[in-house]
C-alpha atoms as a PDB file:
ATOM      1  CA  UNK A   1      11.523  -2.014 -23.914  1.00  0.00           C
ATOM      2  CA  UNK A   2      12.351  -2.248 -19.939  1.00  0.00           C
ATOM      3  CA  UNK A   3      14.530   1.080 -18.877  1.00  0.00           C
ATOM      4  CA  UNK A   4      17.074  -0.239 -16.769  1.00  0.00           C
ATOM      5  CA  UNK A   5      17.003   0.771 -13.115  1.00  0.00           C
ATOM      6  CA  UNK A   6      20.456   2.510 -13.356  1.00  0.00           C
ATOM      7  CA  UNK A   7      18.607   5.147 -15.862  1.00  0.00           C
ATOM      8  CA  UNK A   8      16.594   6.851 -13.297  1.00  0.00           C
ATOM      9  CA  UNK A   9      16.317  10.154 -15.648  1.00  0.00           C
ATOM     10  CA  UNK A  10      13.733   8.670 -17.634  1.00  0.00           C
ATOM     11  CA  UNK A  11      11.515   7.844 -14.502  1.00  0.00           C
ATOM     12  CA  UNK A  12      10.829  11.525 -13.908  1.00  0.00           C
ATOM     13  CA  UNK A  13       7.012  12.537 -14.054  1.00  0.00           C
ATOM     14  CA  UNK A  14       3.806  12.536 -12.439  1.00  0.00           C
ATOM     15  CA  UNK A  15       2.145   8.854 -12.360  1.00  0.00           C
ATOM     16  CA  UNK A  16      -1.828   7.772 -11.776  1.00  0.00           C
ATOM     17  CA  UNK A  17      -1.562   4.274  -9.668  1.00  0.00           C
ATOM     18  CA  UNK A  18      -2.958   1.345 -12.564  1.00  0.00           C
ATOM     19  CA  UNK A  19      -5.306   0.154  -9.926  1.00  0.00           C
ATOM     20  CA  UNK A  20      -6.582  -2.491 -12.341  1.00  0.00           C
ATOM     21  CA  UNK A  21      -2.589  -3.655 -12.340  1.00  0.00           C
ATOM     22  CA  UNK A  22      -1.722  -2.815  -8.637  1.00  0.00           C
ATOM     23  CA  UNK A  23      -2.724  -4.894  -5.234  1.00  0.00           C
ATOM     24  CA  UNK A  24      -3.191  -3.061  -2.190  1.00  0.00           C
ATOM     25  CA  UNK A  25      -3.549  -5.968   0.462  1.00  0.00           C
ATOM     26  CA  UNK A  26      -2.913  -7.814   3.893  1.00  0.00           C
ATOM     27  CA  UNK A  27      -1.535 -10.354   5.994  1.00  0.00           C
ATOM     28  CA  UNK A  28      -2.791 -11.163   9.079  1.00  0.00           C
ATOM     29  CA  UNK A  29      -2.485 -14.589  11.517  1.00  0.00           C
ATOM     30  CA  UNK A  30      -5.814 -16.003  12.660  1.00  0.00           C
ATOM     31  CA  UNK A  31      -5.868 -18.389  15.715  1.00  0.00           C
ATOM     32  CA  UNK A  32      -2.308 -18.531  15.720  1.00  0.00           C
ATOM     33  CA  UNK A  33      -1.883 -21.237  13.655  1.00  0.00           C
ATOM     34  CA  UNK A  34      -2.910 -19.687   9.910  1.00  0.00           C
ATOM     35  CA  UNK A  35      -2.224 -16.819   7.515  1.00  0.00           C
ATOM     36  CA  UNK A  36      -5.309 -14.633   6.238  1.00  0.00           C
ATOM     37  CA  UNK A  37      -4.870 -12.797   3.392  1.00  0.00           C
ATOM     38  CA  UNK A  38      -6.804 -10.150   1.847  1.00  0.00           C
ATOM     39  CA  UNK A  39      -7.052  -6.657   0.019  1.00  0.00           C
ATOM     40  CA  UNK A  40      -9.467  -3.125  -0.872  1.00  0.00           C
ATOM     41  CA  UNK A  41     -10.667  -3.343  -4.163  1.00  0.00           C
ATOM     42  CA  UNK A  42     -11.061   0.672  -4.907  1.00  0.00           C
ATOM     43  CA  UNK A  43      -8.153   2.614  -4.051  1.00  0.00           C
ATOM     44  CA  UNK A  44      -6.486   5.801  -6.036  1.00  0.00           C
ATOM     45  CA  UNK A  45      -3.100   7.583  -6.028  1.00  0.00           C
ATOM     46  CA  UNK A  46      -0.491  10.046  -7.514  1.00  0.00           C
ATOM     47  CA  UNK A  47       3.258   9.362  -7.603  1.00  0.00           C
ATOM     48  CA  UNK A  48       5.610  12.051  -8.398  1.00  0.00           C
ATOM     49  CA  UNK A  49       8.869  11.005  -9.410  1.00  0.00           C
ATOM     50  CA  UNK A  50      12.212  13.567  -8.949  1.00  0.00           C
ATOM     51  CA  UNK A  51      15.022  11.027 -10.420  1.00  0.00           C
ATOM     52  CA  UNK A  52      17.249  14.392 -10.383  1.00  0.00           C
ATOM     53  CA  UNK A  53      16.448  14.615  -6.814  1.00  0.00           C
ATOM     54  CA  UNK A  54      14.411  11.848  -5.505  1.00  0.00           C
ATOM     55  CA  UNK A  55      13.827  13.790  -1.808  1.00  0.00           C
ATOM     56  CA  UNK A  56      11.258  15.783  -3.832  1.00  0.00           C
ATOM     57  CA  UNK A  57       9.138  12.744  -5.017  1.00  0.00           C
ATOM     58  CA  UNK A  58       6.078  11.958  -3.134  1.00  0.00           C
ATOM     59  CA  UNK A  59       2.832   9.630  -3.797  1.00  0.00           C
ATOM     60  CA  UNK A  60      -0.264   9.873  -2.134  1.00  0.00           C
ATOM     61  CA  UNK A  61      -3.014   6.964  -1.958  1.00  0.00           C
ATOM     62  CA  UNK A  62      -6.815   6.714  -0.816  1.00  0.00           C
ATOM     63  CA  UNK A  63      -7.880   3.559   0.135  1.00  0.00           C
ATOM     64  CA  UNK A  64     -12.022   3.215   0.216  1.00  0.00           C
ATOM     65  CA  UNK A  65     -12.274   0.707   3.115  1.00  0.00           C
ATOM     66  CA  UNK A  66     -15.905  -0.642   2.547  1.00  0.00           C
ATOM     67  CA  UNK A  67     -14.076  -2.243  -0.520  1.00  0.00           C
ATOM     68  CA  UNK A  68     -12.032  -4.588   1.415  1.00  0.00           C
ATOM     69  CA  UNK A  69     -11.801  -8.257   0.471  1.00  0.00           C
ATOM     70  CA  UNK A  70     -10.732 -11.127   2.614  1.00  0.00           C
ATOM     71  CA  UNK A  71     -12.663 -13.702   0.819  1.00  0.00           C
ATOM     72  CA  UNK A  72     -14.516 -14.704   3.502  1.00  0.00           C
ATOM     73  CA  UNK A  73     -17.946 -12.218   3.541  1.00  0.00           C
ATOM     74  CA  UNK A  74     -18.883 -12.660   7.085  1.00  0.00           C
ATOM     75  CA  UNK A  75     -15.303 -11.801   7.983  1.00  0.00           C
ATOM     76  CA  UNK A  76     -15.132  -8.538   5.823  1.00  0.00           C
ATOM     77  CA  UNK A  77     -18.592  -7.664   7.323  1.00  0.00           C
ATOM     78  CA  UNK A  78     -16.901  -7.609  10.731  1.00  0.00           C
ATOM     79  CA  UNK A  79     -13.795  -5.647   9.550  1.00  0.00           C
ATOM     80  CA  UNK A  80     -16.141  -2.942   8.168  1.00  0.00           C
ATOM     81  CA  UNK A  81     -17.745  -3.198  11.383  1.00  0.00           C
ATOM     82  CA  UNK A  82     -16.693  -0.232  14.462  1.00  0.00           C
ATOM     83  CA  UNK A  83     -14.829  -2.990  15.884  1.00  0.00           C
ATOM     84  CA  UNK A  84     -12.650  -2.566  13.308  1.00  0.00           C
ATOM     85  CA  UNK A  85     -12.160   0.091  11.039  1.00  0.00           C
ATOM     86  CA  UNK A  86     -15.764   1.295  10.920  1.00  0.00           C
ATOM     87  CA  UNK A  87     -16.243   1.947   7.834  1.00  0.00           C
ATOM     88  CA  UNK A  88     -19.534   4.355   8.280  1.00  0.00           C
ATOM     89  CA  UNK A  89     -17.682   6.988  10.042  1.00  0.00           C
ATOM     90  CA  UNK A  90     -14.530   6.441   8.661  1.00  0.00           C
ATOM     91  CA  UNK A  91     -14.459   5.501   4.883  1.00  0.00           C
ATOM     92  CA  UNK A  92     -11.017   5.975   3.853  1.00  0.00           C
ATOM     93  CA  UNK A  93      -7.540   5.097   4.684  1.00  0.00           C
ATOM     94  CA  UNK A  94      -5.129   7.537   3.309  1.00  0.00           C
ATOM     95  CA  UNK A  95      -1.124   7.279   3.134  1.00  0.00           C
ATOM     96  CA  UNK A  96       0.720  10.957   2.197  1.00  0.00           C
ATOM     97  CA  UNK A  97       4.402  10.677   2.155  1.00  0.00           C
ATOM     98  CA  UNK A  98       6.918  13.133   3.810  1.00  0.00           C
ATOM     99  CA  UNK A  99      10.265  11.881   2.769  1.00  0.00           C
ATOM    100  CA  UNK A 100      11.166   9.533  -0.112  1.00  0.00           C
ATOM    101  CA  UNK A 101      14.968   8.453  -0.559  1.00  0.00           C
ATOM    102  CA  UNK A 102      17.049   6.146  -3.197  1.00  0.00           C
ATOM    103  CA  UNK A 103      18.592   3.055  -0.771  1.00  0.00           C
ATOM    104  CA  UNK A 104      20.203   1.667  -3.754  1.00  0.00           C
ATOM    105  CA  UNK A 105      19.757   1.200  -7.374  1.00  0.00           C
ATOM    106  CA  UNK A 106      16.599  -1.170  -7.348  1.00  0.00           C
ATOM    107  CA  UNK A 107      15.068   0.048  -3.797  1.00  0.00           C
ATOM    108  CA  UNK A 108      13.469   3.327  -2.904  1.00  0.00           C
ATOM    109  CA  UNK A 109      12.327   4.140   0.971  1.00  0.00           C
ATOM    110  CA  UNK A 110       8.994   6.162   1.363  1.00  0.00           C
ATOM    111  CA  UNK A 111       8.137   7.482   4.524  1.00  0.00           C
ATOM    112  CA  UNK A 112       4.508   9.304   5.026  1.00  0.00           C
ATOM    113  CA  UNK A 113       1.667   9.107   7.535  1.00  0.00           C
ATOM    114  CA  UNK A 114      -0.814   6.939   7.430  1.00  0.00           C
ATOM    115  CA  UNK A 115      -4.154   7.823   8.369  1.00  0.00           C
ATOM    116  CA  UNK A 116      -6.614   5.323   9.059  1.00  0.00           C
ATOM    117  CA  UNK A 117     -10.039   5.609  12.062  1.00  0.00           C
ATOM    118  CA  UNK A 118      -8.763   9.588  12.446  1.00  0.00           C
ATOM    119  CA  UNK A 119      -5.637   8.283  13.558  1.00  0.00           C
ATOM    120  CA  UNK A 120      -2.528   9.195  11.820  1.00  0.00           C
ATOM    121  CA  UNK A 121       1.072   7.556  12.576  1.00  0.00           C
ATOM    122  CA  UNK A 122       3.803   7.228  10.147  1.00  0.00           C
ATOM    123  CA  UNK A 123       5.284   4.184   8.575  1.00  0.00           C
ATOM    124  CA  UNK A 124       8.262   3.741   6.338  1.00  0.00           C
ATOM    125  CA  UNK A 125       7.949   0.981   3.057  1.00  0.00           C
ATOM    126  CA  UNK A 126      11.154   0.163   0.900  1.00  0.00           C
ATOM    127  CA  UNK A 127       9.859  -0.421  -2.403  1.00  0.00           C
ATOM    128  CA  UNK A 128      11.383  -2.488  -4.660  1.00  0.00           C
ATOM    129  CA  UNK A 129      11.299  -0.954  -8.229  1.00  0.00           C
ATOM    130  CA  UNK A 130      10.467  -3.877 -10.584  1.00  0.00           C
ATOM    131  CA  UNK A 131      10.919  -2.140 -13.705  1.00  0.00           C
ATOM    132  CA  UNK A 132       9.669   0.543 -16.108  1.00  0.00           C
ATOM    133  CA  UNK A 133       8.450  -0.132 -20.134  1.00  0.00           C
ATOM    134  CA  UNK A 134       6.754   2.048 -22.696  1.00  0.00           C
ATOM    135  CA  UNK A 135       3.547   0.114 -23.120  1.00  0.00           C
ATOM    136  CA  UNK A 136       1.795  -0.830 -26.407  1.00  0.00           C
ATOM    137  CA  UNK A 137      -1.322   1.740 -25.772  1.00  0.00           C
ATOM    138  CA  UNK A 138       1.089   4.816 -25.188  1.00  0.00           C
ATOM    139  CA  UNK A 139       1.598   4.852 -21.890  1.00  0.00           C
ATOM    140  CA  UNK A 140       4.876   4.583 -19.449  1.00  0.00           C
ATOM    141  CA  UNK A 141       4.458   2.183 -16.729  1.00  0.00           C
ATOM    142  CA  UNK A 142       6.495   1.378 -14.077  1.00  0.00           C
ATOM    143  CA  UNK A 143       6.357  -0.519 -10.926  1.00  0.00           C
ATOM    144  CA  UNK A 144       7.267  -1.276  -6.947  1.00  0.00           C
ATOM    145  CA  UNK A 145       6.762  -3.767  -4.397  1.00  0.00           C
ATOM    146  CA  UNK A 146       6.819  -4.073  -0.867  1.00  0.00           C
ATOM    147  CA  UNK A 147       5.707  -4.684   2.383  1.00  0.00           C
ATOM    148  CA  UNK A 148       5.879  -3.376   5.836  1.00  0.00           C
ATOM    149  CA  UNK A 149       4.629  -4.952   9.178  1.00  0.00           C
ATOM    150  CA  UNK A 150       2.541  -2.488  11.643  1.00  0.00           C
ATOM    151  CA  UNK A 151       0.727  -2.914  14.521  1.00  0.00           C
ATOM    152  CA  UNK A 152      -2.989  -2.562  13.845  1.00  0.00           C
ATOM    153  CA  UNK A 153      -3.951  -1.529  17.910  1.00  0.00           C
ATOM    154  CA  UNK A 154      -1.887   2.084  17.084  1.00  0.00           C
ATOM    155  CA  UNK A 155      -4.929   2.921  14.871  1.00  0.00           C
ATOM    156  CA  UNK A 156      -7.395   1.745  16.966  1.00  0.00           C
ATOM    157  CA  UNK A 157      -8.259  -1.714  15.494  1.00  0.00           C
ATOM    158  CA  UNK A 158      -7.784  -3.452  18.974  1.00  0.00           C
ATOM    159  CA  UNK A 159     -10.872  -5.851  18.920  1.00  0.00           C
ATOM    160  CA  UNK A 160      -9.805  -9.869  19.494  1.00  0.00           C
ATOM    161  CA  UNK A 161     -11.016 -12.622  21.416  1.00  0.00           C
ATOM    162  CA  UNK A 162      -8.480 -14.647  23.604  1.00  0.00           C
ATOM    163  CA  UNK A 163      -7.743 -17.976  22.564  1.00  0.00           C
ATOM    164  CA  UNK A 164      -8.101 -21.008  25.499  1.00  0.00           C
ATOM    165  CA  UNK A 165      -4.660 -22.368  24.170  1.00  0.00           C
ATOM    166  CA  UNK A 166      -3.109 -18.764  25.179  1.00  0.00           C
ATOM    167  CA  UNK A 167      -2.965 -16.127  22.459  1.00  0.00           C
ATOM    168  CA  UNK A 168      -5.019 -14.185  20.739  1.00  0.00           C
ATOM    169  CA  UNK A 169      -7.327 -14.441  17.493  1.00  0.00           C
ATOM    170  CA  UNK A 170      -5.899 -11.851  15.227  1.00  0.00           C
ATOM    171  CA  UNK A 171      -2.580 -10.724  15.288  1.00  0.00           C
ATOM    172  CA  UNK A 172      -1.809  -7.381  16.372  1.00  0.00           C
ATOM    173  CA  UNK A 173       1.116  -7.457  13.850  1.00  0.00           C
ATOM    174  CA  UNK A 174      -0.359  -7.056  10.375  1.00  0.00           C
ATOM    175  CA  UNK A 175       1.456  -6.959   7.136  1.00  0.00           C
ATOM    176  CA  UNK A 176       0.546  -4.459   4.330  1.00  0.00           C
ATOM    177  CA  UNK A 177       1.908  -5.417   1.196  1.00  0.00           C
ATOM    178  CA  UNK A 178       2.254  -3.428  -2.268  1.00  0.00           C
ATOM    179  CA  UNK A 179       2.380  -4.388  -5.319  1.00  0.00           C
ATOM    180  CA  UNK A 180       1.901  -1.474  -7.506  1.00  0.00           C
ATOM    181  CA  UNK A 181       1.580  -0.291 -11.395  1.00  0.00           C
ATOM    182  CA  UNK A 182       1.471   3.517 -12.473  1.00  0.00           C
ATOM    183  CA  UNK A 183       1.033   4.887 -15.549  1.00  0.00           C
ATOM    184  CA  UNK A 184       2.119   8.537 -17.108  1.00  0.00           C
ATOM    185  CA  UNK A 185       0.515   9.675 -20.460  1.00  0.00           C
ATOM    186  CA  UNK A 186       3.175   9.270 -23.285  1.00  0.00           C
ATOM    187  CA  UNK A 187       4.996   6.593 -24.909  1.00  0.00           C
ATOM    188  CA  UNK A 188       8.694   8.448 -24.579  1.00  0.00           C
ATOM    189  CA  UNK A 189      10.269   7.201 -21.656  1.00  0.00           C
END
């Protein structure tokens, strides 16, 4: 049975991101003329839900960046290269949150720094909640979407190659998107 958004009391608990059911990924423009798409494989995170008072939720991810996927292998070689995120001396991305509000009954706003290269700034994600159910192997699950645009050079990921046609390569502006599943032990919702 799907808890309706409105009944936020029930949400209340600590979560373990369902990273077999969640999609941390990517959007990037290549050449200026196409969309590349891609995600990390092995990632882990905590959610702690306060539907009483949601300023005292938080969630916390680590991303392992070697795991990235863009389905192209020479490609993710590169982007585990230092010209990218350089994945020997830096092998995690990592997102804490500092502030979490309700915008409305289906959308939630996180804000949190984002770590990635030794370089932390902070973003801010609304999440969409897309819906909460007591699943049939006794666990709670609930889940969020959404998506945020940054701009990759502010952590250091500045390599490109000018194009002849003007332009650049990659885009600077890079979309992450979420798509996320968490679990809490019990089937009472």
């Amino acid at each position: 049975m799907t808890t309706a958004a409105t009944d936020l009391t029930t949400l209340s608990g600590d979560y373990t991101l369902d990273t077999a059911h969640s999609r941390l990924g990517f959007l990037a423009r290549h050449a200026m003329v196409s969309k590349v798409r891609g995600l990390f494989k092995e990632f882990d995170g905590q959610l702690h839900i306060d539907a009483e008072d949601p300023t005292k939720s938080s969630a916390e991810v680590t991303i392992q960046v070697a795991s990235i996927d863009s389905q192209q292998p020479d490609r993710d070689t590169h982007l585990r290269s230092a010209d990218f995120f350089d994945v020997e001396n830096y092998p995690t991305i990592t997102f804490k949150s500092t502030k979490a509000e309700v915008v409305d009954t289906d959308t939630y706003r996180l804000s949190g720094d984002l770590t990635i290269r030794d370089a932390t700034h902070p973003v801010t994600i609304d999440l969409e909640f897309s819906g909460a159910v007591n699943d049939p192997f006794g666990l709670f699950r609930i889940g969020f979407e959404g998506s945020v645009v940054v701009n990759r050079r502010d952590w250091g990921l500045g390599w490109n190659m000018a194009l002849d046609t003007g332009g650049l390569l990659v885009s600077e502006k890079i979309t992450i998107e979420l798509d996320l599943a968490a679990v809490r032990p019990g089937a009472e919702g």
